[in-house]
PDB file of N, CA and C in Angstrom:
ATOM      1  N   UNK A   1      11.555  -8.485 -14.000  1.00  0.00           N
ATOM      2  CA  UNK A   1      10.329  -8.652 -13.241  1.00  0.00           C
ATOM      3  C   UNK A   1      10.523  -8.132 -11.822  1.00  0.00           C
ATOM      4  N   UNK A   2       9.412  -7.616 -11.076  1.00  0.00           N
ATOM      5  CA  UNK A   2       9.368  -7.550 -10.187  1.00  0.00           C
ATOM      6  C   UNK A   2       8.543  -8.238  -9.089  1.00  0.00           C
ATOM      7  N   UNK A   3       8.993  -8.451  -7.440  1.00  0.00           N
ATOM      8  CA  UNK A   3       8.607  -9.255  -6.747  1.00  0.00           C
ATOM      9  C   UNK A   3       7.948  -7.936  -5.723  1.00  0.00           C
ATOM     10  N   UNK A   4       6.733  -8.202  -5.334  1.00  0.00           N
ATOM     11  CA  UNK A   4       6.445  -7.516  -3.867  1.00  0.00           C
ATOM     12  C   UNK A   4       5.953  -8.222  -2.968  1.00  0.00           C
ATOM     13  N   UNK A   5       6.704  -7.994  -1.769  1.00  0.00           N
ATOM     14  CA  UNK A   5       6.126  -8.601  -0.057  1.00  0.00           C
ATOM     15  C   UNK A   5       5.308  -7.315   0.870  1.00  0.00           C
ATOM     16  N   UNK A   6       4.574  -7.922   0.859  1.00  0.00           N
ATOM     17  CA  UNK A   6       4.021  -7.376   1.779  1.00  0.00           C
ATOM     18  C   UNK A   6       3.507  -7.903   3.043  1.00  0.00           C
ATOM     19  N   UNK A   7       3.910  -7.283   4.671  1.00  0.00           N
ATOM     20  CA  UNK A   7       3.372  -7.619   5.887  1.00  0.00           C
ATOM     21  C   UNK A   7       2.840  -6.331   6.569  1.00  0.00           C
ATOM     22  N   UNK A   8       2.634  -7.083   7.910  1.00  0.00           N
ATOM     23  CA  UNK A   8       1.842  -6.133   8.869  1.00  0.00           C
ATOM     24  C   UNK A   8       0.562  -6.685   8.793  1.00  0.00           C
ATOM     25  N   UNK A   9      -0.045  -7.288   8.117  1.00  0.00           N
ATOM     26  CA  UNK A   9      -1.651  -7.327   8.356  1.00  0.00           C
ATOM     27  C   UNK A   9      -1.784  -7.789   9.742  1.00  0.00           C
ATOM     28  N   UNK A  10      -3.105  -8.222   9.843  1.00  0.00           N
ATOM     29  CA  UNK A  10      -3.515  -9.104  10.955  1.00  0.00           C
ATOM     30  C   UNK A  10      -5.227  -8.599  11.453  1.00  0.00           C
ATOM     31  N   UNK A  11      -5.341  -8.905  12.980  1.00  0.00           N
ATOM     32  CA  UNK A  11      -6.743  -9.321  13.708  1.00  0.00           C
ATOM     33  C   UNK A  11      -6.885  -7.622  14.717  1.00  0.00           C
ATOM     34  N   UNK A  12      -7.119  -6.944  14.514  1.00  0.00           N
ATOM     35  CA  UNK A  12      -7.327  -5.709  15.672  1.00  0.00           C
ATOM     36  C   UNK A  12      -8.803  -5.063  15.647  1.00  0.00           C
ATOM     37  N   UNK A  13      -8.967  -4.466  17.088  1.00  0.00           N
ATOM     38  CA  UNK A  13     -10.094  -3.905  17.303  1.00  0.00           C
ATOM     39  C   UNK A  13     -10.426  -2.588  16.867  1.00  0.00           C
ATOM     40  N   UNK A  14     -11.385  -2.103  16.758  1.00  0.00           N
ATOM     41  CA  UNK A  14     -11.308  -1.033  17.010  1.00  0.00           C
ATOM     42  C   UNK A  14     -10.933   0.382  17.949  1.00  0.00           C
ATOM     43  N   UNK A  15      -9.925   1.161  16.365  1.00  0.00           N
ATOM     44  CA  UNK A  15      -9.417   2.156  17.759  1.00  0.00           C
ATOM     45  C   UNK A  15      -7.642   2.247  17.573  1.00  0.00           C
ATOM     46  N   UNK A  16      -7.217   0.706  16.995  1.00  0.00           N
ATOM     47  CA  UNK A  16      -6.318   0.022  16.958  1.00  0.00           C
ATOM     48  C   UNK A  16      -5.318   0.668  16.185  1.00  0.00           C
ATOM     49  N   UNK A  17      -3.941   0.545  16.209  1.00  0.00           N
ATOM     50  CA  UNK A  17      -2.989   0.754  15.102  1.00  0.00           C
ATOM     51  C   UNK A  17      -2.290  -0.595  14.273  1.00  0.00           C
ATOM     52  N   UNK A  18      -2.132  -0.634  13.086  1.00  0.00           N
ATOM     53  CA  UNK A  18      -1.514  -1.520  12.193  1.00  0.00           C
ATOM     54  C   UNK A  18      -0.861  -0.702  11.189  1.00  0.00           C
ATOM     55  N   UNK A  19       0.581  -1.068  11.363  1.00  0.00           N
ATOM     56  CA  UNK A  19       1.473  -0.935   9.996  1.00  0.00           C
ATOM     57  C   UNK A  19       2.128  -1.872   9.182  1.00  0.00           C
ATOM     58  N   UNK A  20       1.921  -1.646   7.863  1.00  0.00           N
ATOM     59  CA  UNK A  20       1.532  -2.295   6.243  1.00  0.00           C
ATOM     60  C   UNK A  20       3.014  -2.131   5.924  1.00  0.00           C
ATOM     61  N   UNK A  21       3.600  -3.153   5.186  1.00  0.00           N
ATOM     62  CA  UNK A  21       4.883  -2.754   5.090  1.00  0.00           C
ATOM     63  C   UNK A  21       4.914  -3.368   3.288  1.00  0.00           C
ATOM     64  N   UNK A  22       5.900  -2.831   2.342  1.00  0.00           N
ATOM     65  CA  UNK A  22       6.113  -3.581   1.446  1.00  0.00           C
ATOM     66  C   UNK A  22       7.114  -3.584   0.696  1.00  0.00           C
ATOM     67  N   UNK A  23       8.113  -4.724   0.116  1.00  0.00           N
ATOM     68  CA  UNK A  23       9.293  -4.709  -0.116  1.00  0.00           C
ATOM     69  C   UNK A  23       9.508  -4.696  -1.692  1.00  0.00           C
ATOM     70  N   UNK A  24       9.857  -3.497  -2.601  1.00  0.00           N
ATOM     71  CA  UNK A  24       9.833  -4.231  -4.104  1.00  0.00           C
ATOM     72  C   UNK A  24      11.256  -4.624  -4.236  1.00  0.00           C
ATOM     73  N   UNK A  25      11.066  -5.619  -4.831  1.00  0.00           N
ATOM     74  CA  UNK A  25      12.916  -6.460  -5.298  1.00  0.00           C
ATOM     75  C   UNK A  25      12.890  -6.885  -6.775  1.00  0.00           C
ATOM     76  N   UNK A  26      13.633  -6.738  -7.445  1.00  0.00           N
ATOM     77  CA  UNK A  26      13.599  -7.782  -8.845  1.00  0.00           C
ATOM     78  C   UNK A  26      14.802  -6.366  -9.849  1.00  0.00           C
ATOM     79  N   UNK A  27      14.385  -6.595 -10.881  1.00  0.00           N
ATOM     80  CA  UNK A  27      14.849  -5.905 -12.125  1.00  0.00           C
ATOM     81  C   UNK A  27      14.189  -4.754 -12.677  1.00  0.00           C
ATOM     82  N   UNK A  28      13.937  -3.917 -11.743  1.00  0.00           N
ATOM     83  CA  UNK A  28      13.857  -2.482 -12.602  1.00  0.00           C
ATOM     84  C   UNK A  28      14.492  -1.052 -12.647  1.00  0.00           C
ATOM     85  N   UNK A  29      14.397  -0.630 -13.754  1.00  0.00           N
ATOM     86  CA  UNK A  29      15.359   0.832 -13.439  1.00  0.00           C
ATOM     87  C   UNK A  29      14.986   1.347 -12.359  1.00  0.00           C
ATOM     88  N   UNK A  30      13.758   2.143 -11.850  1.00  0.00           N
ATOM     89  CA  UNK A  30      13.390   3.206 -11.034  1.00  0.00           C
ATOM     90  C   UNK A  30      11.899   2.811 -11.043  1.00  0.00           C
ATOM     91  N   UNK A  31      11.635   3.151  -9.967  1.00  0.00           N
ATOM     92  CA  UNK A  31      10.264   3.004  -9.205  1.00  0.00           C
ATOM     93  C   UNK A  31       9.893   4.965  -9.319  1.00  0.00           C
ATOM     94  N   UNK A  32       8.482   4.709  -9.814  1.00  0.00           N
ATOM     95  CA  UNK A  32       7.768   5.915 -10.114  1.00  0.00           C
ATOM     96  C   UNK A  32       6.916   6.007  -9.279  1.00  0.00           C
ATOM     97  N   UNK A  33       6.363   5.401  -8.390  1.00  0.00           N
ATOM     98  CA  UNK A  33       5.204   5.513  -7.106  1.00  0.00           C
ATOM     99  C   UNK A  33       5.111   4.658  -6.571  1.00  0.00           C
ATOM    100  N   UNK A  34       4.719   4.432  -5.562  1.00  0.00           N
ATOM    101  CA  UNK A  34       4.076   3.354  -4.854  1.00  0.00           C
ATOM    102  C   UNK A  34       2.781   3.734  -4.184  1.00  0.00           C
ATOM    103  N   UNK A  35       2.416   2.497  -3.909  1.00  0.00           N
ATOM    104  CA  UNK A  35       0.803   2.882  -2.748  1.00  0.00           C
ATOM    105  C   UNK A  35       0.568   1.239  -2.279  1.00  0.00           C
ATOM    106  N   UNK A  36      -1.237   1.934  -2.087  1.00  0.00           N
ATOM    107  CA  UNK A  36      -1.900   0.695  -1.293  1.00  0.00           C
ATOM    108  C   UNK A  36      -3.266   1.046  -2.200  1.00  0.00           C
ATOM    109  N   UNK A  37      -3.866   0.092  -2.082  1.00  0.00           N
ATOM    110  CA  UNK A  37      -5.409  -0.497  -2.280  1.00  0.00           C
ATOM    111  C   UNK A  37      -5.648  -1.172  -1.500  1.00  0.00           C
ATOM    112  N   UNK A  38      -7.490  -1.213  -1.638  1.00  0.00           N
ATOM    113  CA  UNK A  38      -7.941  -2.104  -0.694  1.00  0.00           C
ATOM    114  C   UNK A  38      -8.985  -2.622  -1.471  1.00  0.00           C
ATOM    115  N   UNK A  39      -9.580  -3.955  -0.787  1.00  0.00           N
ATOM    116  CA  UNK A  39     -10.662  -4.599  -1.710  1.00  0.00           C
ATOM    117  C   UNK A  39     -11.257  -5.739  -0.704  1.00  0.00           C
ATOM    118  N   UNK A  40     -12.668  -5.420  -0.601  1.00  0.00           N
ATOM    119  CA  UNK A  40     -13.677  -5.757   0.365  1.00  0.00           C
ATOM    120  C   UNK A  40     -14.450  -7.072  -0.610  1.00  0.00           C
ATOM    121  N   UNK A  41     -14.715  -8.235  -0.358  1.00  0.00           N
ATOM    122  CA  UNK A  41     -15.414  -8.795  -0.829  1.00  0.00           C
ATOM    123  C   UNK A  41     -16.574  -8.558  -1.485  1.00  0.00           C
ATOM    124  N   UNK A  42     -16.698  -8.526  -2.916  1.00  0.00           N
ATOM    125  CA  UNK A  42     -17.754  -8.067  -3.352  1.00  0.00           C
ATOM    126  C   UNK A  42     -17.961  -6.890  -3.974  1.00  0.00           C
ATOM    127  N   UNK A  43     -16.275  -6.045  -3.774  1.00  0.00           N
ATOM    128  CA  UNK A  43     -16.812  -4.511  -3.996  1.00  0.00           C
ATOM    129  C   UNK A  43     -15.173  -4.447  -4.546  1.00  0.00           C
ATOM    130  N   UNK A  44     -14.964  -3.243  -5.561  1.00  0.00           N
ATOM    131  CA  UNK A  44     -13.989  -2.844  -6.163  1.00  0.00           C
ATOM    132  C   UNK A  44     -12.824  -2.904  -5.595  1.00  0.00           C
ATOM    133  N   UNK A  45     -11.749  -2.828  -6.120  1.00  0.00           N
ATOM    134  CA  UNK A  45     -10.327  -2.309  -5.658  1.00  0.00           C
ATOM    135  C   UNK A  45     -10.252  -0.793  -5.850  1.00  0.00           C
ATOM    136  N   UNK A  46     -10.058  -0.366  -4.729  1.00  0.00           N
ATOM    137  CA  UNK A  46      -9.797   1.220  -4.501  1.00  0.00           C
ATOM    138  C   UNK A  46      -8.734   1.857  -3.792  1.00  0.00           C
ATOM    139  N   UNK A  47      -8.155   2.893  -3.934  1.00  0.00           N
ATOM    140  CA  UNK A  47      -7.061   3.260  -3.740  1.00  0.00           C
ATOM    141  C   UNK A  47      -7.654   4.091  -2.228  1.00  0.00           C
ATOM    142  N   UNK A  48      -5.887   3.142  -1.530  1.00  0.00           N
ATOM    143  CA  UNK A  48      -5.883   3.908  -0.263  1.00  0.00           C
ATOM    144  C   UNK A  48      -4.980   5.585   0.048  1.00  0.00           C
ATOM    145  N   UNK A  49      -3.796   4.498  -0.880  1.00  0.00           N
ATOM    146  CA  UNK A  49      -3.072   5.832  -0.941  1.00  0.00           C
ATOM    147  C   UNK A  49      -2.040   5.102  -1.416  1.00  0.00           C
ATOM    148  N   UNK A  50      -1.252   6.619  -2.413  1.00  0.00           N
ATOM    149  CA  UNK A  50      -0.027   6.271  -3.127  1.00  0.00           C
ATOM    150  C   UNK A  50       1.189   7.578  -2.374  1.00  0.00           C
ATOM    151  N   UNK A  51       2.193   7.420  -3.038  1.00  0.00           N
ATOM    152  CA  UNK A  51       3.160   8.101  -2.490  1.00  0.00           C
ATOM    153  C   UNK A  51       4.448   8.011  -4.157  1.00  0.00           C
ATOM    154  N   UNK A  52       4.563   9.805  -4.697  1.00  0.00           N
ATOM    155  CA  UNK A  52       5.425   9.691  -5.412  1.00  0.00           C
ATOM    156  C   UNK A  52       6.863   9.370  -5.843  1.00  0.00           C
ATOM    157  N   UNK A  53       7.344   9.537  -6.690  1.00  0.00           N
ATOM    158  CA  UNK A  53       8.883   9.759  -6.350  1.00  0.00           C
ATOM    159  C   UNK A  53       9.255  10.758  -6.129  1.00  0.00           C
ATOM    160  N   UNK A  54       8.474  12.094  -6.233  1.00  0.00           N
ATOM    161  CA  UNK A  54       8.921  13.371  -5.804  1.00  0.00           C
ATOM    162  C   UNK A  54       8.705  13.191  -4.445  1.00  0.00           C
ATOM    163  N   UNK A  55       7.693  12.380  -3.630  1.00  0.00           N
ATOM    164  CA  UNK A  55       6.967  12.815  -2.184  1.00  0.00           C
ATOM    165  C   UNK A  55       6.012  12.983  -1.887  1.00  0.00           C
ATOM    166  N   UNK A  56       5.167  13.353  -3.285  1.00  0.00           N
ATOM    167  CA  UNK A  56       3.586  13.912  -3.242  1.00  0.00           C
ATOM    168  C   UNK A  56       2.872  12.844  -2.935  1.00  0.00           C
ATOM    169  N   UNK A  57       1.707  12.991  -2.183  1.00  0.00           N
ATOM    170  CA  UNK A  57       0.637  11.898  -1.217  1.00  0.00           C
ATOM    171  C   UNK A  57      -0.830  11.838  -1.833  1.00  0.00           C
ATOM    172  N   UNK A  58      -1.168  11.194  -2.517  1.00  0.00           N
ATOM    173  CA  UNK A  58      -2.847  11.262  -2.217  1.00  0.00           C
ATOM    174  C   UNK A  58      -2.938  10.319  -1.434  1.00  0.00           C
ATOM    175  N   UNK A  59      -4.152  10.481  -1.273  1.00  0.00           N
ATOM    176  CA  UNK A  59      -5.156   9.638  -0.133  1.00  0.00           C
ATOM    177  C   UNK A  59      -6.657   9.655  -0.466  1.00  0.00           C
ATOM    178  N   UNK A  60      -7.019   8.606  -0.158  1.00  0.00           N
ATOM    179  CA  UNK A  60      -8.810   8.446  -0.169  1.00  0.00           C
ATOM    180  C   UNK A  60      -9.071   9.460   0.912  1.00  0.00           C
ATOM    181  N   UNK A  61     -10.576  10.082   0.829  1.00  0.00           N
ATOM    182  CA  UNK A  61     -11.101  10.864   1.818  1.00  0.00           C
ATOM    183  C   UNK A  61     -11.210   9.751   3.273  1.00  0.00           C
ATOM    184  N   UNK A  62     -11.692   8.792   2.683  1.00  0.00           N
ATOM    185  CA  UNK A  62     -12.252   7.655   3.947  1.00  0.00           C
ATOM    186  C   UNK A  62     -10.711   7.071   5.374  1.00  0.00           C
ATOM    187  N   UNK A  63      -9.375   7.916   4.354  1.00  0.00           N
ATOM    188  CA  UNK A  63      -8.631   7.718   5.352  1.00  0.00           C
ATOM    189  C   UNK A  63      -7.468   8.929   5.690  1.00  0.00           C
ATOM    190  N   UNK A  64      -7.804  10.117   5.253  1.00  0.00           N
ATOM    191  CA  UNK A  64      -7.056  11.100   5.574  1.00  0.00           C
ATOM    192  C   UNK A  64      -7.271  11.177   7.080  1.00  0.00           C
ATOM    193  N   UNK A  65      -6.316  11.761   7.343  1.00  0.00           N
ATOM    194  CA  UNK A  65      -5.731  12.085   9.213  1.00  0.00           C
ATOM    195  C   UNK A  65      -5.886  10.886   9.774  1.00  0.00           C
ATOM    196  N   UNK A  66      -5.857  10.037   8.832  1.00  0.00           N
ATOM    197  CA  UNK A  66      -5.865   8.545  10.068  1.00  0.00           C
ATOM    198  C   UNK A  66      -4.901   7.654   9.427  1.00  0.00           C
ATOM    199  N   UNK A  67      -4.791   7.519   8.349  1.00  0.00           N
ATOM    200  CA  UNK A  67      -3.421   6.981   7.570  1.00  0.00           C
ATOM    201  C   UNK A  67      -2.555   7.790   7.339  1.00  0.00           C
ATOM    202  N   UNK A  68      -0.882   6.942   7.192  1.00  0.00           N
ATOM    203  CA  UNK A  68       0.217   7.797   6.637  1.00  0.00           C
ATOM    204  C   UNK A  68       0.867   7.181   5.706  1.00  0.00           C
ATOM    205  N   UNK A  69       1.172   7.038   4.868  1.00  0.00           N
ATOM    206  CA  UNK A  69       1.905   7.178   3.478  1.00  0.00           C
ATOM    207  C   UNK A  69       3.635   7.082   3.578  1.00  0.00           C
ATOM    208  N   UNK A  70       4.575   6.433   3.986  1.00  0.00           N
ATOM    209  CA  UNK A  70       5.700   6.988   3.632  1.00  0.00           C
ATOM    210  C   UNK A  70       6.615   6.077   2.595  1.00  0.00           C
ATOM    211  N   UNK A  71       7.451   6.143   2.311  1.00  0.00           N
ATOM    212  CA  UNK A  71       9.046   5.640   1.470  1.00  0.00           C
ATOM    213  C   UNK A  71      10.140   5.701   1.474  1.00  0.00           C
ATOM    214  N   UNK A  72      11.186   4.386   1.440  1.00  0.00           N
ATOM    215  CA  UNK A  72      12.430   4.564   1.866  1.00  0.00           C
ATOM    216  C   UNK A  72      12.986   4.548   0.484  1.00  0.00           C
ATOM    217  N   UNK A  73      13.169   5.249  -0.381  1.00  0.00           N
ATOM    218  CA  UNK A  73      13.604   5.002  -1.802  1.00  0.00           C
ATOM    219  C   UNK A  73      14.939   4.486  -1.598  1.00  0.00           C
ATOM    220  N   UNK A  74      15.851   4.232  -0.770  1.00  0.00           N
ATOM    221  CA  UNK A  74      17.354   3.450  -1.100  1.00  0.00           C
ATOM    222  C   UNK A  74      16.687   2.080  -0.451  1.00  0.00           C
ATOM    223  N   UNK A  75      15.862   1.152   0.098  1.00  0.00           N
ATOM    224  CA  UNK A  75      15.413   0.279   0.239  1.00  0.00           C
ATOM    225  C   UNK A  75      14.231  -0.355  -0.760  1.00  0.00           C
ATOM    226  N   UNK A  76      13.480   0.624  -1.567  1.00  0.00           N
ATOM    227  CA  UNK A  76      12.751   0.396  -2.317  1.00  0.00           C
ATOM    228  C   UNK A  76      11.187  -0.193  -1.546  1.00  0.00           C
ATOM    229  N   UNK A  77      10.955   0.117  -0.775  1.00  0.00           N
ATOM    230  CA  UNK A  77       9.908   0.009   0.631  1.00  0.00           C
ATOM    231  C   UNK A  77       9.020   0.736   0.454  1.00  0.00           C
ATOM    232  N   UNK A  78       7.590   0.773   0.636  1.00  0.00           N
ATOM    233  CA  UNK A  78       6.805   1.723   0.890  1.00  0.00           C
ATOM    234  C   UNK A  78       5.989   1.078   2.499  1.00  0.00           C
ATOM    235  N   UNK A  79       5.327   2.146   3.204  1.00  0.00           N
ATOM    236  CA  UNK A  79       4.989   1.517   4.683  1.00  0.00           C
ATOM    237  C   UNK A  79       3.690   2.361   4.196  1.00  0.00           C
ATOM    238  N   UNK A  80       2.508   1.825   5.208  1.00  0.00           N
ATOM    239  CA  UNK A  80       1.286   2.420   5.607  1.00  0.00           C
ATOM    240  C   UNK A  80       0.729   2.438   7.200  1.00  0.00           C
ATOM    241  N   UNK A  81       0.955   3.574   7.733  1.00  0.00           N
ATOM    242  CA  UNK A  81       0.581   3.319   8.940  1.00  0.00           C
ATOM    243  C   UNK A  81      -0.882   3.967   9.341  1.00  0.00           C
ATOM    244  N   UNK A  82      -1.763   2.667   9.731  1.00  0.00           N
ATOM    245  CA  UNK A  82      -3.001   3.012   9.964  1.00  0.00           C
ATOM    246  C   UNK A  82      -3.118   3.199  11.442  1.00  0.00           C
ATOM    247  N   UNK A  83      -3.886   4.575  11.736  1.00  0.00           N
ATOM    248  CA  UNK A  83      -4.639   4.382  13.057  1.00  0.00           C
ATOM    249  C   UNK A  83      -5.607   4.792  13.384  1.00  0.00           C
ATOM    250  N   UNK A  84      -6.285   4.784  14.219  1.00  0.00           N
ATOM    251  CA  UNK A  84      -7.737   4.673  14.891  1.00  0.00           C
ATOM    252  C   UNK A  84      -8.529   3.509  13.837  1.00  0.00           C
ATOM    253  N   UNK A  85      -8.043   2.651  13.505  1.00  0.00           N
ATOM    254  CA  UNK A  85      -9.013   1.617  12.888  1.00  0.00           C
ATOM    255  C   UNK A  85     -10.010   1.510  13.165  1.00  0.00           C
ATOM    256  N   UNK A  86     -10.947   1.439  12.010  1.00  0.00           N
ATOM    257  CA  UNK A  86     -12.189   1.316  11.670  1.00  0.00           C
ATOM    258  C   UNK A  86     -13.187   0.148  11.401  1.00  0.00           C
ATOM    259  N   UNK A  87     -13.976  -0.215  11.578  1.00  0.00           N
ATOM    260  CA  UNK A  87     -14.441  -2.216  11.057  1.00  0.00           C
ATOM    261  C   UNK A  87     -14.426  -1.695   9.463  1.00  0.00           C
ATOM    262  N   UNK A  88     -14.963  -0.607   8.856  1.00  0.00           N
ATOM    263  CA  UNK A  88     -15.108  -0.102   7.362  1.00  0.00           C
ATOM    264  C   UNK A  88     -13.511  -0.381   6.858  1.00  0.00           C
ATOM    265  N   UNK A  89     -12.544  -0.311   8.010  1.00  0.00           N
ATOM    266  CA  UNK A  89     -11.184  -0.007   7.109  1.00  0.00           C
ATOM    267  C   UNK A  89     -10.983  -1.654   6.802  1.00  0.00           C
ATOM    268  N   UNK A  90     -11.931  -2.935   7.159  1.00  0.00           N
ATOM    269  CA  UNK A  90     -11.639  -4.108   6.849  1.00  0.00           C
ATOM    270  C   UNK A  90     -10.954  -4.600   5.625  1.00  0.00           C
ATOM    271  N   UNK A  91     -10.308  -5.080   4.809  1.00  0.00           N
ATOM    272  CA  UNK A  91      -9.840  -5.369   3.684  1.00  0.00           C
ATOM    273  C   UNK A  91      -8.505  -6.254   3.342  1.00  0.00           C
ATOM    274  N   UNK A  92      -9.108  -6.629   2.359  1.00  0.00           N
ATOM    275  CA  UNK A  92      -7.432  -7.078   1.745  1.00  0.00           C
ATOM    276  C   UNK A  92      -6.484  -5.629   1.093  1.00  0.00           C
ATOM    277  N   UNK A  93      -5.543  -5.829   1.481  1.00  0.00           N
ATOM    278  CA  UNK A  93      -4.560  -4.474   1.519  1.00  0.00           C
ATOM    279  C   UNK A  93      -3.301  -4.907   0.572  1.00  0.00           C
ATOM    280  N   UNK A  94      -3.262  -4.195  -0.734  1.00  0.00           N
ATOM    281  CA  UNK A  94      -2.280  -4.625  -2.363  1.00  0.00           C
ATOM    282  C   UNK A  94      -1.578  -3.267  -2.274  1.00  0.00           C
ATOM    283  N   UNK A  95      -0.251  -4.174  -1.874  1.00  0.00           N
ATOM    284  CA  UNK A  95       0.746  -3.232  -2.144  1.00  0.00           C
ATOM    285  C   UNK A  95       1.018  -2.840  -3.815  1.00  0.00           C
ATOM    286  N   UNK A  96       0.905  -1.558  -4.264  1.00  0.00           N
ATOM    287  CA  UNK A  96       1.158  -1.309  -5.754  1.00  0.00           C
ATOM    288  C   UNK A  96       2.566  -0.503  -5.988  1.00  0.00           C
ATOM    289  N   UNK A  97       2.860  -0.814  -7.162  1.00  0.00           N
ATOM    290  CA  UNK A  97       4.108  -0.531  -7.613  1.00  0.00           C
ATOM    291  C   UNK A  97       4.598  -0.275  -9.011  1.00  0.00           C
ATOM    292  N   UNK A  98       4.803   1.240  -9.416  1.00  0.00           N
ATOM    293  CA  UNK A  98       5.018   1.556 -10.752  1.00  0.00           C
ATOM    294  C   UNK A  98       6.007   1.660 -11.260  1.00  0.00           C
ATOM    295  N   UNK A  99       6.945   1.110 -11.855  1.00  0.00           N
ATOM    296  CA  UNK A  99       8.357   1.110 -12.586  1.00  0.00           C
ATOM    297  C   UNK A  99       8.258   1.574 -13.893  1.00  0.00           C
ATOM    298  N   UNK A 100       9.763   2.331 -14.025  1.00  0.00           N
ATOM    299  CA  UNK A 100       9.924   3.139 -15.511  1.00  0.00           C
ATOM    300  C   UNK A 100      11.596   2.630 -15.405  1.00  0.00           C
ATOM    301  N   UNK A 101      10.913   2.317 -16.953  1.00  0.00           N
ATOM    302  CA  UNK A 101      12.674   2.405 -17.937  1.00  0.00           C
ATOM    303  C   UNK A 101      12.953   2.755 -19.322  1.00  0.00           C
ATOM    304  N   UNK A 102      13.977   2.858 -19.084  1.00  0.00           N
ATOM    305  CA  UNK A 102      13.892   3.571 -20.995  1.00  0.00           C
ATOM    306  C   UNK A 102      12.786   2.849 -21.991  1.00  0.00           C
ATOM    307  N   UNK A 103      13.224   2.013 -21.940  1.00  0.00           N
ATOM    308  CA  UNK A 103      12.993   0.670 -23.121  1.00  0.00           C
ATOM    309  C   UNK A 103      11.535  -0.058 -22.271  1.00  0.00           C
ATOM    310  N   UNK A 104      10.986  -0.161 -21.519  1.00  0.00           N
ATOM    311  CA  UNK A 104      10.064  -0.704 -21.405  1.00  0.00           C
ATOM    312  C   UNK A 104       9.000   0.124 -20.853  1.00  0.00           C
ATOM    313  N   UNK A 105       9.125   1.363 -20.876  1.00  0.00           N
ATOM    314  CA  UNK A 105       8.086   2.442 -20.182  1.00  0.00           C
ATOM    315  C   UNK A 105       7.532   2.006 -18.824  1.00  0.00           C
ATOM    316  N   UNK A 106       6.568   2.755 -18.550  1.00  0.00           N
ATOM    317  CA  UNK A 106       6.031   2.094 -17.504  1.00  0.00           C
ATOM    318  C   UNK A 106       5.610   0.806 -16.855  1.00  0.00           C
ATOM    319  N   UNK A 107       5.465   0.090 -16.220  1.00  0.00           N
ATOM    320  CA  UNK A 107       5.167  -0.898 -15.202  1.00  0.00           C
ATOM    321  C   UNK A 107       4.352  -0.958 -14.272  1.00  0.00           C
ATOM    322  N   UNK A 108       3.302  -1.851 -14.045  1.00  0.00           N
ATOM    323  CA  UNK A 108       2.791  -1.915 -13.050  1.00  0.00           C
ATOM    324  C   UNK A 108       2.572  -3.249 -12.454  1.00  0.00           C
ATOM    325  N   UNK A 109       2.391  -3.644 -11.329  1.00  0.00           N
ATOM    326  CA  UNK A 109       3.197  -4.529 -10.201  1.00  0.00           C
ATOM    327  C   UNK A 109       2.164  -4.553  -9.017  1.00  0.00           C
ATOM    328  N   UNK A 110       1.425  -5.857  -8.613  1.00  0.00           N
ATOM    329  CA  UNK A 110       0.638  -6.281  -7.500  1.00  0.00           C
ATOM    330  C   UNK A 110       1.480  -7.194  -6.463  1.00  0.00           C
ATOM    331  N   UNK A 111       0.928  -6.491  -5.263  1.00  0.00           N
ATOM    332  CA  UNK A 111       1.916  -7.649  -4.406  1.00  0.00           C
ATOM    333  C   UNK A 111       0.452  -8.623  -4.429  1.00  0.00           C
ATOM    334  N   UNK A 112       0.593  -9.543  -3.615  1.00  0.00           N
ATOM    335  CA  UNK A 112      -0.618 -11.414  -2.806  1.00  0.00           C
ATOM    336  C   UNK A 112      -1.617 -10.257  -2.303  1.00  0.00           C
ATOM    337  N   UNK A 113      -1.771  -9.337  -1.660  1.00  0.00           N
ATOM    338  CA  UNK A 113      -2.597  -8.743  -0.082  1.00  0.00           C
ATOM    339  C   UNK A 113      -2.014  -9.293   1.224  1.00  0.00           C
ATOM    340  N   UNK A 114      -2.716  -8.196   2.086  1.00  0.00           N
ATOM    341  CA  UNK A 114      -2.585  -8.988   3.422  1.00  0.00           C
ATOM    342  C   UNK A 114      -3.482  -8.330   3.938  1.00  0.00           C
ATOM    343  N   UNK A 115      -4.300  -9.350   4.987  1.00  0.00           N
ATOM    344  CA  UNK A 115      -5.679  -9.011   5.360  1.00  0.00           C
ATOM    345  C   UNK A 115      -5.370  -8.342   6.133  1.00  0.00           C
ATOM    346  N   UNK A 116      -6.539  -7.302   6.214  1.00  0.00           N
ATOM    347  CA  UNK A 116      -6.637  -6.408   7.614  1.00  0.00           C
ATOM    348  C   UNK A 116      -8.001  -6.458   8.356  1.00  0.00           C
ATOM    349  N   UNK A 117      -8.126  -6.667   9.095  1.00  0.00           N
ATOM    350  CA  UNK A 117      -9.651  -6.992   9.822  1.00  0.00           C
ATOM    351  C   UNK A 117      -9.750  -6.328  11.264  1.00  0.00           C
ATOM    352  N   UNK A 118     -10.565  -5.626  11.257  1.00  0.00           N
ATOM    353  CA  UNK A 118     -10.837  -4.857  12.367  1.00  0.00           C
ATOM    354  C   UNK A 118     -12.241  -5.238  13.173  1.00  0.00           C
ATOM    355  N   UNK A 119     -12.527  -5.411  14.167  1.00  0.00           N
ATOM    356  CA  UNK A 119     -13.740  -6.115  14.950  1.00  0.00           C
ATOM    357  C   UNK A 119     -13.329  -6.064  16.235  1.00  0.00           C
ATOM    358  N   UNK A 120     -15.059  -5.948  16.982  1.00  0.00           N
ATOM    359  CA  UNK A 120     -14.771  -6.140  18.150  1.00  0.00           C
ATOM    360  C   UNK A 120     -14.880  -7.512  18.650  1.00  0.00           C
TER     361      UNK A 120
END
């Protein structure tokens, strides 16, 4: 099984920077991606952005040139660093996490959230 933490949330204005941090730990061969989602009361879970094991990045349109994406693969970490925050970028923020192994194929893995709230 796997465990994910995730911090960084919190209370900022607009304009603001916040970085998303998240830790996977437990029992798996290899991690195949990571990312983020977000999910607004009332409205879907949607992808903010993932990050491969090769390196490759998507991103939602709603946060290109303002989010970054990275990974420490010998820590097993993925980070999100947001800036110029938005009140739209409000959300609960799910660290995601895809594991592969021989014998159990793929995996997929939710961290709790951590709120992000932007306001003046």
């Amino acid at each position: 099984q796997v465990q994910l933490v995730e911090s960084g949330g919190g209370l900022v204005q607009p304009g603001d920077t916040l970085r998303l941090s998240c830790a996977a730990s437990g029992s798996f061969f290899s991690i195949y991606d990571m990312g983020w989602f977000r999910q607004s009361p009332g409205k879907e879970r949607d992808l903010v952005a993932i990050i491969s094991n090769d390196g490759g990045t998507i991103y939602a349109d709603s946060v290109k040139g303002r989010f970054t994406i990275s990974r420490d693969t010998a820590k097993n970490t993925v980070s999100l660093q947001m800036n110029s925050l938005k009140p739209e970028d409000t959300a609960v923020y799910y660290c995601n996490v895809r594991t592969f192994s021989p014998m159990e194929g793929v995996r997929v893995y939710w961290g709790q959230g951590t709120q992000v709230t932007v306001s003046s």
